[in-house]
N, C-alpha and C. Protein backbone atom coordinates (compact mmCIF):
# COMPACT_ATOMS: atom_id res chain seq x y z
N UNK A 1 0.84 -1.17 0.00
CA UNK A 1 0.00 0.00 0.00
C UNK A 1 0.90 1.24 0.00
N UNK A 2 0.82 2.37 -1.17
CA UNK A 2 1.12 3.47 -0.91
C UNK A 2 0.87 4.46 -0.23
N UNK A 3 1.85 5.01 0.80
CA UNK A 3 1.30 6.52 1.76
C UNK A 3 1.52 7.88 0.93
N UNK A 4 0.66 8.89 1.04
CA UNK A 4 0.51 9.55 0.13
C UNK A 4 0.76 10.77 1.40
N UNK A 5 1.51 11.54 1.46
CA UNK A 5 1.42 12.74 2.70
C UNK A 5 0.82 14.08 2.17
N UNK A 6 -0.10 14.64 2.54
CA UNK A 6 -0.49 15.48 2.31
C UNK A 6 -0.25 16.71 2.00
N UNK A 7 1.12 16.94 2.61
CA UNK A 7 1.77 18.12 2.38
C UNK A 7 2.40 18.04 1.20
N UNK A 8 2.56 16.97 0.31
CA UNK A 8 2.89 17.18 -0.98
C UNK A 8 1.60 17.20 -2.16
N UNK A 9 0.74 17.60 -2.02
CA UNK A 9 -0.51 17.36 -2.66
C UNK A 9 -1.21 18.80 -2.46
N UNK A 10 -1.06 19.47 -4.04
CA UNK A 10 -1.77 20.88 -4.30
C UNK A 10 -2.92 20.63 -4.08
N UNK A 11 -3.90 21.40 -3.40
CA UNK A 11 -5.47 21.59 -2.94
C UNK A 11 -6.37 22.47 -3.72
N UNK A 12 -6.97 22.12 -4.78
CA UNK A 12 -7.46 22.92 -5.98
C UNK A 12 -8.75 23.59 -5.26
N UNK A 13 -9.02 23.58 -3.89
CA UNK A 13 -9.79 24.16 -3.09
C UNK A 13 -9.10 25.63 -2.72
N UNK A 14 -7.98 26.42 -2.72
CA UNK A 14 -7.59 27.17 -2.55
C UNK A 14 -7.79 27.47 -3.66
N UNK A 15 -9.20 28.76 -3.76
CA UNK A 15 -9.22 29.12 -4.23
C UNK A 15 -9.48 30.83 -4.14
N UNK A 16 -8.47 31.84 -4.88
CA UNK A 16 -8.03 33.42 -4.64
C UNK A 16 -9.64 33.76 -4.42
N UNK A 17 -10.45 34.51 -3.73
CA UNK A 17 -11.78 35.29 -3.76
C UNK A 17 -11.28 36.73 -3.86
N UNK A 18 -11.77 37.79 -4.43
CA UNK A 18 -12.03 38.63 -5.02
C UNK A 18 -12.13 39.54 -3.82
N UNK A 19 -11.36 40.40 -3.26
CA UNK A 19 -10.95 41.44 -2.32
C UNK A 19 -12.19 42.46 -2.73
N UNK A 20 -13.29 43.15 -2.43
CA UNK A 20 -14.04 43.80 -2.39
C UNK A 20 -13.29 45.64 -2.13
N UNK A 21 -13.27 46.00 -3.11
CA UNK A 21 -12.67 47.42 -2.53
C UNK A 21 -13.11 48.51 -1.41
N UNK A 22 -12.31 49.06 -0.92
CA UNK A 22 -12.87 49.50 -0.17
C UNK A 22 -13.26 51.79 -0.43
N UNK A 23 -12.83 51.58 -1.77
CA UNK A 23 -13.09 52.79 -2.37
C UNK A 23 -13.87 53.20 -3.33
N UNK A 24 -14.94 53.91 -4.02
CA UNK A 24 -16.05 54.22 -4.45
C UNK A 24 -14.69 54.22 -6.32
N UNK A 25 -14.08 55.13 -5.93
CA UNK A 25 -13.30 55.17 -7.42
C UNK A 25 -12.52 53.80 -7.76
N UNK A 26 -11.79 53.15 -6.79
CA UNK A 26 -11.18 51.87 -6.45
C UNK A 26 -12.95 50.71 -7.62
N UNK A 27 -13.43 50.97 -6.83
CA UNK A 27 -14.78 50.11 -6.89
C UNK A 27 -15.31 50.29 -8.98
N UNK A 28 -14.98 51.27 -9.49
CA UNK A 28 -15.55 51.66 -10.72
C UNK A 28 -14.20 51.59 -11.35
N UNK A 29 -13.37 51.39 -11.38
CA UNK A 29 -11.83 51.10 -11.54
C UNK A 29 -12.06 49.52 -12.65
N UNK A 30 -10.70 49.56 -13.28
CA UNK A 30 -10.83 48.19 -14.41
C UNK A 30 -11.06 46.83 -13.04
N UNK A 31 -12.04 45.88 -12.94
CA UNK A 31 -12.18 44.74 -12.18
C UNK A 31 -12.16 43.46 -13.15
N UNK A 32 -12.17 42.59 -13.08
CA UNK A 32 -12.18 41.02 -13.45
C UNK A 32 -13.66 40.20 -13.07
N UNK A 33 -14.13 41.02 -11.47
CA UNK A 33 -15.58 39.90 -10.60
C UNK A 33 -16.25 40.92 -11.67
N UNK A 34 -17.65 39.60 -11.77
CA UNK A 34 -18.70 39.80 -12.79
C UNK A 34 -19.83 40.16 -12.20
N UNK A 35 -19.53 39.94 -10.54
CA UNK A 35 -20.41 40.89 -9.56
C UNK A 35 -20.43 42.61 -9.95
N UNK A 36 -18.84 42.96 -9.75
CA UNK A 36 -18.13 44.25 -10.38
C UNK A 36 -18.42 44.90 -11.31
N UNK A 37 -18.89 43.88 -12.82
CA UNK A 37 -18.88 44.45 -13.57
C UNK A 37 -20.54 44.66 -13.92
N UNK A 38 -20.94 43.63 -13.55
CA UNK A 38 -22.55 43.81 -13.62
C UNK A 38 -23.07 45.21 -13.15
N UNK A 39 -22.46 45.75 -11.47
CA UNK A 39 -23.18 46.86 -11.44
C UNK A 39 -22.85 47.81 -12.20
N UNK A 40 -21.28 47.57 -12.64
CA UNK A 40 -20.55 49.31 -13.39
C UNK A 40 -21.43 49.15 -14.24
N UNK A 41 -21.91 48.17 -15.37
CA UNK A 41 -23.09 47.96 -16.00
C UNK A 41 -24.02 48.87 -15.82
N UNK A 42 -25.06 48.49 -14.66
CA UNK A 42 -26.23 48.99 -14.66
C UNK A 42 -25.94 50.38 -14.57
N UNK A 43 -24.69 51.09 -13.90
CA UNK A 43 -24.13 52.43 -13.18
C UNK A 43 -24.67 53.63 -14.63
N UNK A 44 -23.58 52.49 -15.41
CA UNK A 44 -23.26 53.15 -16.70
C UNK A 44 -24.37 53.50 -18.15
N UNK A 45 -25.24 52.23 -17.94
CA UNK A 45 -26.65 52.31 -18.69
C UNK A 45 -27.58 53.60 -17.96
N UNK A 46 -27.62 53.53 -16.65
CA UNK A 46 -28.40 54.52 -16.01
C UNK A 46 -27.70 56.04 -16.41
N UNK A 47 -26.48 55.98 -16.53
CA UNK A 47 -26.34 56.99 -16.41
C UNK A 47 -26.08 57.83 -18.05
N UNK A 48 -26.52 56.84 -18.91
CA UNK A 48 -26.55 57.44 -20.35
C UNK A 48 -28.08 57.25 -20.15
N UNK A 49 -28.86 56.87 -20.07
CA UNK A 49 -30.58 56.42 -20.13
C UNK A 49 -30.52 58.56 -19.68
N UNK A 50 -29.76 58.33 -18.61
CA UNK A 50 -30.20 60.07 -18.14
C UNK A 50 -30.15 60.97 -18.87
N UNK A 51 -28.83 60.55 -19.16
CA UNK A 51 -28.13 61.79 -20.75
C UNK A 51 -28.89 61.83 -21.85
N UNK A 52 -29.67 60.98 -22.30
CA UNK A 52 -30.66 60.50 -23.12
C UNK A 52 -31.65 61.73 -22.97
N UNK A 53 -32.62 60.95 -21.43
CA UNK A 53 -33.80 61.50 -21.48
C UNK A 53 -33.65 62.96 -21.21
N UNK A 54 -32.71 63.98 -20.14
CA UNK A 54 -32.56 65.13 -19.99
C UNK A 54 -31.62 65.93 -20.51
């Protein structure tokens, strides 16, 4: 039977999560999370929809 020690065995469970900024310009800044980009999204539609209507 082979022993296998754990400490030589990469854990594809470590996985990097996405640091939440803690600055409003930081926050609208180039991001990668699709959380991130979804709102600059809506930020950015709203804020031509405005330019639009007024």
């Amino acid at each position: 039977m082979t022993h296998i020690h754990a400490d030589s065995i990469s854990v594809a469970s470590k996985v990097h999560h996405h640091e939440s900024p803690h600055d409003w310009k930081r926050y609208f800044s180039f991001s990668t999370d699709h959380k991130v980009i979804g709102i600059q999204y809506l930020v950015l539609s709203f804020i031509f929809f405005l330019s639009v209507v007024f």
